[in-house]
N, C-alpha and C. Protein backbone atom coordinates (compact mmCIF):
# COMPACT_ATOMS: atom_id res chain seq x y z
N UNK A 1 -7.14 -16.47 -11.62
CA UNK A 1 -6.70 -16.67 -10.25
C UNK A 1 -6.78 -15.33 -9.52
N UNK A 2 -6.97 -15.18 -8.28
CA UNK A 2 -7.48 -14.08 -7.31
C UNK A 2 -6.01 -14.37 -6.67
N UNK A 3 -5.17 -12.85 -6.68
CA UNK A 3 -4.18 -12.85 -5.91
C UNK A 3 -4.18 -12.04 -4.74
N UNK A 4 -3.73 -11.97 -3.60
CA UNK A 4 -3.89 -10.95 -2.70
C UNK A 4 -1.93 -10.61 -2.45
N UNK A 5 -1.90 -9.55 -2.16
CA UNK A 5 -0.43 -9.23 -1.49
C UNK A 5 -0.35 -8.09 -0.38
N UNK A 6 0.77 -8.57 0.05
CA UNK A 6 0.84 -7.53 1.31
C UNK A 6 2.26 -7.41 1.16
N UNK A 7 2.31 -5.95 1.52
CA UNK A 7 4.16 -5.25 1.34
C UNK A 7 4.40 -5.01 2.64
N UNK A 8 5.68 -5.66 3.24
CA UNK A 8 6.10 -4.74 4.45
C UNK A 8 7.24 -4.20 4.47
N UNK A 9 7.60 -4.08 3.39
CA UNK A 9 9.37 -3.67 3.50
C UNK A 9 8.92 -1.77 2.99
N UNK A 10 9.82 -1.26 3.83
CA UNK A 10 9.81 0.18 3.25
C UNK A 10 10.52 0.28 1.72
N UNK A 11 9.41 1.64 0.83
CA UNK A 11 9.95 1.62 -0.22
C UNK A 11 11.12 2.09 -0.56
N UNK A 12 12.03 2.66 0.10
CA UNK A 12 13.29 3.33 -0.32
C UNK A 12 14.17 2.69 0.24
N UNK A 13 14.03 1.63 1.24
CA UNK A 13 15.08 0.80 2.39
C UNK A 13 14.96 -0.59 1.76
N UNK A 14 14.34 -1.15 0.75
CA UNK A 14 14.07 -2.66 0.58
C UNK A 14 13.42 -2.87 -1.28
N UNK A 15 13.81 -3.72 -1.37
CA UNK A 15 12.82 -3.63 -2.63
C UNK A 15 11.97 -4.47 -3.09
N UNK A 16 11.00 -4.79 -1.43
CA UNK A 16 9.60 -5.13 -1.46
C UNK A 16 8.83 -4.38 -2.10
N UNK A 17 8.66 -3.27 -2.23
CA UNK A 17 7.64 -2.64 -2.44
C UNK A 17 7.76 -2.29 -4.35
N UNK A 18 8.99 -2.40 -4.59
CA UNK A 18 9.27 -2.52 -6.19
C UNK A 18 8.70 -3.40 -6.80
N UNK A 19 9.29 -4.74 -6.11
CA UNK A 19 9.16 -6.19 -6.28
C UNK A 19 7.64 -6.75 -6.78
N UNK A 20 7.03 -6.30 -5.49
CA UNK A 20 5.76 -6.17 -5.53
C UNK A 20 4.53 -5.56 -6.42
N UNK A 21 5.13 -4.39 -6.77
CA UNK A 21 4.12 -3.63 -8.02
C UNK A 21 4.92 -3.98 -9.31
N UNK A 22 5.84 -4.55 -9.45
CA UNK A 22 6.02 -5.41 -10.67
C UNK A 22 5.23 -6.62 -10.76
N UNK A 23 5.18 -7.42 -9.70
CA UNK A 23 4.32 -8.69 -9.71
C UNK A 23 2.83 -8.38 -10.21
N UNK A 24 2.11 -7.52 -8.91
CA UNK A 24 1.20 -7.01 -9.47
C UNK A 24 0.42 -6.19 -10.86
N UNK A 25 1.46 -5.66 -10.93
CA UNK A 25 1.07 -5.38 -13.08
C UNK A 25 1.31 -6.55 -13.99
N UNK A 26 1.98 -7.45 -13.40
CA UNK A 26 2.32 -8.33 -14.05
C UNK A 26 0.91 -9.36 -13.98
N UNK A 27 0.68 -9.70 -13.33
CA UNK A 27 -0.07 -10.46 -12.57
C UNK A 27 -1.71 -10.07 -13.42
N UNK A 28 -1.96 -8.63 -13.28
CA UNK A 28 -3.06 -8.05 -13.51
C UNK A 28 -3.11 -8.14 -15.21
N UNK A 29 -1.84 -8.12 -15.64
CA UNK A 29 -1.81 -7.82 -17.09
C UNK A 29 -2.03 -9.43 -17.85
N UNK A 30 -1.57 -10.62 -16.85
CA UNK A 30 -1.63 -11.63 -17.53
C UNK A 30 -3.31 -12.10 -17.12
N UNK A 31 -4.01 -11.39 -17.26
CA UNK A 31 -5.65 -11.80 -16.55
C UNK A 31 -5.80 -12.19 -15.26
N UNK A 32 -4.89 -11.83 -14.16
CA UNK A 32 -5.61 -12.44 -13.03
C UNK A 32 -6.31 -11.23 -12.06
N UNK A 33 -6.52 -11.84 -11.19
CA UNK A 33 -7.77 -10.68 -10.60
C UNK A 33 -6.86 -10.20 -9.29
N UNK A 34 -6.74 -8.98 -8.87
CA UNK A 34 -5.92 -8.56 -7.67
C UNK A 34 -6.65 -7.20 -6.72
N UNK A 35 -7.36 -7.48 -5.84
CA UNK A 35 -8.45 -6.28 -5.34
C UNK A 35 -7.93 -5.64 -4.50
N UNK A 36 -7.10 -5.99 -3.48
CA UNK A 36 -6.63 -5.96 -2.52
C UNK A 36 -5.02 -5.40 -2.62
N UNK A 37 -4.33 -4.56 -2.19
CA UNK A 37 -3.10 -4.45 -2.08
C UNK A 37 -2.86 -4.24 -0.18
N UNK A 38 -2.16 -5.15 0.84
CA UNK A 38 -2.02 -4.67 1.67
C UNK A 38 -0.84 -3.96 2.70
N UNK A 39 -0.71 -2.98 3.82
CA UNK A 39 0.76 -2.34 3.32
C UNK A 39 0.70 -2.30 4.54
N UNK A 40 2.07 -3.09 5.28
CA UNK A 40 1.93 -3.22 6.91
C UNK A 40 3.37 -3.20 6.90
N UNK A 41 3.45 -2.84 8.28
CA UNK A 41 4.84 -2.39 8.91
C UNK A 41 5.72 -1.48 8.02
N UNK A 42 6.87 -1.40 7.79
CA UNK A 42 7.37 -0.26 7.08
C UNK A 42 6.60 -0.13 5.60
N UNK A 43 6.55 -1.08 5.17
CA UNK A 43 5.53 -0.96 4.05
C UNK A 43 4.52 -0.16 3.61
N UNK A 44 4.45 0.64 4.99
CA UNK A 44 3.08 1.81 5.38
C UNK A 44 3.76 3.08 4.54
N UNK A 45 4.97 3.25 4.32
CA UNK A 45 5.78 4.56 4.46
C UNK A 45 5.28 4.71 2.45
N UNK A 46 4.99 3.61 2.62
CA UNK A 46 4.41 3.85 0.75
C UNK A 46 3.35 4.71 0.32
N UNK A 47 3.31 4.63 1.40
CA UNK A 47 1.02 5.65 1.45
C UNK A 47 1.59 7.40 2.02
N UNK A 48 3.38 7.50 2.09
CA UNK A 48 3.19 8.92 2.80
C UNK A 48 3.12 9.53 1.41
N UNK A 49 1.83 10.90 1.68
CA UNK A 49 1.69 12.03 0.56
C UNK A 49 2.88 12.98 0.76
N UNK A 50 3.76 12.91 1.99
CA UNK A 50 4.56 14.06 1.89
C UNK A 50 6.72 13.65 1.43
N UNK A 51 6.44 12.63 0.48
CA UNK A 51 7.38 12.41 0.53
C UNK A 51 8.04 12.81 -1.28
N UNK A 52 8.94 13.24 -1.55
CA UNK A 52 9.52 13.55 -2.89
C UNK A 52 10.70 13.18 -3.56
N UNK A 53 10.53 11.70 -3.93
CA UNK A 53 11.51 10.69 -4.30
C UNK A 53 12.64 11.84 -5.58
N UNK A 54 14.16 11.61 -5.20
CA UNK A 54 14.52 12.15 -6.31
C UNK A 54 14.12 12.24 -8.15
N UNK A 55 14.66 13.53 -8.72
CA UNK A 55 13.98 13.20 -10.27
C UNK A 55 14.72 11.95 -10.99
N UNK A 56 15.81 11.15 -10.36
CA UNK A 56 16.17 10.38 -11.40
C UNK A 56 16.00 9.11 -10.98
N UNK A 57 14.49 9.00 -9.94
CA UNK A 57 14.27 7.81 -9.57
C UNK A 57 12.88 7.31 -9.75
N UNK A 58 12.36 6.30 -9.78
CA UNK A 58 10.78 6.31 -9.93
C UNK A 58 10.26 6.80 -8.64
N UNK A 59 8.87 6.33 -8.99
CA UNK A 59 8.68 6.94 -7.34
C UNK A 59 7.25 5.92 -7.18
N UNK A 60 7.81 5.01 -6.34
CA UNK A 60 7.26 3.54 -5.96
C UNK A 60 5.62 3.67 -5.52
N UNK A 61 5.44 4.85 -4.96
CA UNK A 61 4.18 5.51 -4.80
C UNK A 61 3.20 6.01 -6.04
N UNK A 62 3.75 6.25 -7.01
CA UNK A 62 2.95 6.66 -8.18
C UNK A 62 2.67 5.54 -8.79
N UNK A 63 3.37 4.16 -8.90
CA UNK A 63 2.91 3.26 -9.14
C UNK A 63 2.19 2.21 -8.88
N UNK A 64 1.84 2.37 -7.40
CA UNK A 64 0.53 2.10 -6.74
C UNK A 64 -0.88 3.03 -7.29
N UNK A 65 -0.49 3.89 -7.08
CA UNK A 65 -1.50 4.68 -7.34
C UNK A 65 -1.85 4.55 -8.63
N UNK A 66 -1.17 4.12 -9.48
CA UNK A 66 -1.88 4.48 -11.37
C UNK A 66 -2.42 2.54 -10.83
N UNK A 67 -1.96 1.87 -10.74
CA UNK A 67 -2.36 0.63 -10.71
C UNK A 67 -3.42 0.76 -9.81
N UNK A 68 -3.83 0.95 -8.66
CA UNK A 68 -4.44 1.06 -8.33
C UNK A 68 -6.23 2.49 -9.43
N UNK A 69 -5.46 3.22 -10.12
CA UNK A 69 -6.72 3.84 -10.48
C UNK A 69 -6.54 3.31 -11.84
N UNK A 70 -5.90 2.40 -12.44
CA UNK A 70 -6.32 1.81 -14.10
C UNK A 70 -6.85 0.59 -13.45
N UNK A 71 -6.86 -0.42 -12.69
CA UNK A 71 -7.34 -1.47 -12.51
C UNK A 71 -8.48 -1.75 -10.94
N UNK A 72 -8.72 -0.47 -10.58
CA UNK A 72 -9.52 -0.77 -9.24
C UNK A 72 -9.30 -1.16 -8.00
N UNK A 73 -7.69 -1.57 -7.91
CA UNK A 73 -7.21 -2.34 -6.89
C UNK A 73 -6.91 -1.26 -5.89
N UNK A 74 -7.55 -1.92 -4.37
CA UNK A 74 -7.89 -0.88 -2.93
C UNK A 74 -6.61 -0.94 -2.21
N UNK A 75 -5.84 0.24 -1.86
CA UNK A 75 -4.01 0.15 -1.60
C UNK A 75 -4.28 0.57 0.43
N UNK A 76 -4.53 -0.37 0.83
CA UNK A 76 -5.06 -0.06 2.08
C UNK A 76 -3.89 -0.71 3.47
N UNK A 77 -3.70 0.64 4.05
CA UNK A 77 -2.45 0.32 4.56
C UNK A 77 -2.84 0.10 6.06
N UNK A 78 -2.68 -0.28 6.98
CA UNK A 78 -2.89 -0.87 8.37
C UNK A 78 -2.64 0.37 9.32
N UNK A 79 -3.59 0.80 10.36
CA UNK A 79 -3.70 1.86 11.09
C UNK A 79 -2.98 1.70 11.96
N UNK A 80 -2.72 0.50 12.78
CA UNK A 80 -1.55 0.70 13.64
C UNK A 80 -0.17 1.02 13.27
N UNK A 81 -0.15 0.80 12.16
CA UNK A 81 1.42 0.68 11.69
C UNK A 81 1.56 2.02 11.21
N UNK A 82 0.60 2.37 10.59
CA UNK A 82 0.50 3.76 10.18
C UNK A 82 0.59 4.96 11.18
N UNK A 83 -0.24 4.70 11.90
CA UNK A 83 -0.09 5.55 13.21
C UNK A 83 1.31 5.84 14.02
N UNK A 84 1.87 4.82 13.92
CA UNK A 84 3.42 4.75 14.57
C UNK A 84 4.14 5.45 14.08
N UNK A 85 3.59 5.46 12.67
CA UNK A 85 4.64 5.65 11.92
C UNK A 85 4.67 7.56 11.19
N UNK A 86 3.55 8.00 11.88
CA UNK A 86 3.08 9.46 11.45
C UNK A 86 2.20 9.25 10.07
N UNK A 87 1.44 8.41 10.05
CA UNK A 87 1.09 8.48 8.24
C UNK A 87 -0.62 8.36 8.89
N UNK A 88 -1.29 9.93 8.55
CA UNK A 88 -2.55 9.97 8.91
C UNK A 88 -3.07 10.32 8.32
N UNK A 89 -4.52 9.62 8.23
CA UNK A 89 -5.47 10.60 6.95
C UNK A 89 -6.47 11.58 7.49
N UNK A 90 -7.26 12.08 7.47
CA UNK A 90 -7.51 13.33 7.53
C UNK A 90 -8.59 13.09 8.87
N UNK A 91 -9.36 12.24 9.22
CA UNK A 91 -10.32 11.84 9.82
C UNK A 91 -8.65 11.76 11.37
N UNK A 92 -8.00 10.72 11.01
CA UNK A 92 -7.25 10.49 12.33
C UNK A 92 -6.59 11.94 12.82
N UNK A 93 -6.13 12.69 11.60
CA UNK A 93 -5.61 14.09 11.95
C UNK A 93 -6.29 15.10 12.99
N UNK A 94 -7.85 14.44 12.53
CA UNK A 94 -8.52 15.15 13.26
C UNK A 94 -9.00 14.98 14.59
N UNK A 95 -8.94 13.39 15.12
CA UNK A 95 -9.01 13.01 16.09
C UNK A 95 -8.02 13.17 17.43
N UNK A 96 -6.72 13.65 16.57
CA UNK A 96 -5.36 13.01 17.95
C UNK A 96 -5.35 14.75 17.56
N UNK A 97 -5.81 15.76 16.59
CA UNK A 97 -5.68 17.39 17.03
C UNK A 97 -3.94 17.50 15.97
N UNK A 98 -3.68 16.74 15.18
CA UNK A 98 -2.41 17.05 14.41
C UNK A 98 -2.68 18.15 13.56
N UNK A 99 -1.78 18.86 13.26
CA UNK A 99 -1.71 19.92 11.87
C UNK A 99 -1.92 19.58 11.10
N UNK A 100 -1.24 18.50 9.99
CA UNK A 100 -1.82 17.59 9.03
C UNK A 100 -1.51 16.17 8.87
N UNK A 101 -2.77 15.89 7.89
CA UNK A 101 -2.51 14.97 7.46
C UNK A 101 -1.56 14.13 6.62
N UNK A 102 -1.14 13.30 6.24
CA UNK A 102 0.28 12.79 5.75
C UNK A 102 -0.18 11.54 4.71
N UNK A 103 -1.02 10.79 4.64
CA UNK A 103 -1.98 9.90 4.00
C UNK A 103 -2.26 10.41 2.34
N UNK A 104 -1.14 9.13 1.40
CA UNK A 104 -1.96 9.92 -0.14
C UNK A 104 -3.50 9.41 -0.43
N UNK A 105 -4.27 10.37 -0.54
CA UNK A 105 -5.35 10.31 -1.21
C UNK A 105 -5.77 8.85 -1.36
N UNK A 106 -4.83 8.55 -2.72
CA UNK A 106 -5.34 7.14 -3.10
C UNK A 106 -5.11 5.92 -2.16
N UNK A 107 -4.24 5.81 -0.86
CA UNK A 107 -4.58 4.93 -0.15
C UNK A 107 -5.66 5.13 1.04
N UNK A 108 -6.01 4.10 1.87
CA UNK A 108 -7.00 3.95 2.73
C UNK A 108 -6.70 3.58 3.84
N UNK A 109 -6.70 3.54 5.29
CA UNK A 109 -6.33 3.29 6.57
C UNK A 109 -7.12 2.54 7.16
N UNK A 110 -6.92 1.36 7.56
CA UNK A 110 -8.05 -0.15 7.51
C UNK A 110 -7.49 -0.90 8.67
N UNK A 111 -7.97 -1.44 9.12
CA UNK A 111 -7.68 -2.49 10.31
C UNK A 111 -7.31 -3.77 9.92
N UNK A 112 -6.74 -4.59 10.66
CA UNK A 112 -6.37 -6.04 10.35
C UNK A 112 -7.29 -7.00 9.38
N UNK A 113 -8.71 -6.79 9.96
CA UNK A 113 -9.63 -7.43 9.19
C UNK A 113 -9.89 -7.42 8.08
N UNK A 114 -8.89 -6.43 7.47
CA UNK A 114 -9.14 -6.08 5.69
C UNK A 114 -7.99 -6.99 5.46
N UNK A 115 -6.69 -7.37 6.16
CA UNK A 115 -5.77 -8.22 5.96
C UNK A 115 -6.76 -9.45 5.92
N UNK A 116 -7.43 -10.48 6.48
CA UNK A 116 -7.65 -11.40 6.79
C UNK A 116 -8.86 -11.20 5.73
N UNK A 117 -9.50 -10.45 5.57
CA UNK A 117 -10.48 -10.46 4.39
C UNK A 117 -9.55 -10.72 2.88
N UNK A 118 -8.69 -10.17 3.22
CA UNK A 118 -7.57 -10.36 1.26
C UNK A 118 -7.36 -11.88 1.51
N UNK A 119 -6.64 -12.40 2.53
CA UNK A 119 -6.18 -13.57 2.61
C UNK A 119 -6.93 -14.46 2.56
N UNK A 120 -8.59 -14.66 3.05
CA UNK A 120 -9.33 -15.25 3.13
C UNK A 120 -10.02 -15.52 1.52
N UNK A 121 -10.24 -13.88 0.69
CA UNK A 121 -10.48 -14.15 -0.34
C UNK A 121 -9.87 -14.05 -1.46
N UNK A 122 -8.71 -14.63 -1.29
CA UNK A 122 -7.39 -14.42 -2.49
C UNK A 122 -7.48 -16.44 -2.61
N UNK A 123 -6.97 -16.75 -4.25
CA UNK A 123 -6.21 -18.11 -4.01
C UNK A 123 -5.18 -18.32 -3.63
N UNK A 124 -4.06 -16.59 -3.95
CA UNK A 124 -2.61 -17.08 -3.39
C UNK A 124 -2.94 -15.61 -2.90
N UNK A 125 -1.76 -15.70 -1.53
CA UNK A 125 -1.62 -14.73 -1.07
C UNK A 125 0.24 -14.16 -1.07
N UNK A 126 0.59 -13.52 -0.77
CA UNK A 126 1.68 -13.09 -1.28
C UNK A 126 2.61 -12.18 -0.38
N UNK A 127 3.38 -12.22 0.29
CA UNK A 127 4.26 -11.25 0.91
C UNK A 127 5.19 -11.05 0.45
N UNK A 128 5.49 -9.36 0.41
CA UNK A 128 6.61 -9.72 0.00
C UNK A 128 7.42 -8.45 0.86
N UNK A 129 8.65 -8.63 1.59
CA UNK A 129 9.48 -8.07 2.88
C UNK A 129 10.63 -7.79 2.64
N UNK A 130 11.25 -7.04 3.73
CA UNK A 130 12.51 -7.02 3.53
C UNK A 130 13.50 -7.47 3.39
């Protein structure tokens, strides 16, 4: 089965974004196929590189990222939401003239149509919010 998901709950305010990369390892580990991770509205705050979760906590971001680089899955977070929200990757940094960029590496800054592309080619699709 082809799953798609989309997170909108912020990771330190909700525990969508926990919720969610449990499903997803879960999901991936029981054979199903998951290409797509999508990260809208506060959900965006998952993709900031400048953030440093305490040491006695996980850090909801590293576990996108290893899931995303052991299984291939694209962690692509929505530019409007991102933008609002200060979370830029290096190309937008360079466009609006910011100091830096704020965007980790391993996610990607994508337009709606990558939403409607997961949903379109997922069998289940998945939200999961605040």
């Amino acid at each position: 089965m082809i799953f798609g998901i989309a997170v909108h709950g912020a990771p330190y305010g909700s525990q969508a974004s926990a919720s969610a990369l449990r499903f997803a390892e879960a999901a991936v580990a029981a054979g199903h196929s998951l290409d797509r991770v999508f990260f809208y509205h506060d959900g965006v705050n998952t993709a900031n590189g400048l953030t440093v979760p305490p040491q006695d906590e996980p850090s909801p971001q590293q576990g996108w990222v290893a899931l995303a680089e052991w299984h291939g899955v694209e962690l692509a977070v929505c530019i409007a939401a991102a933008l609002k929200r200060g979370l830029i990757n290096e190309e937008e940094r360079s466009r609006y003239g910011l100091a830096a960029a704020s965007l980790h590496p391993a996610f990607s800054i994508v337009g709606l149509g990558q939403l409607i592309d997961a949903i379109d080619g997922s069998d289940r699709f998945i939200t999961f919010a605040a």
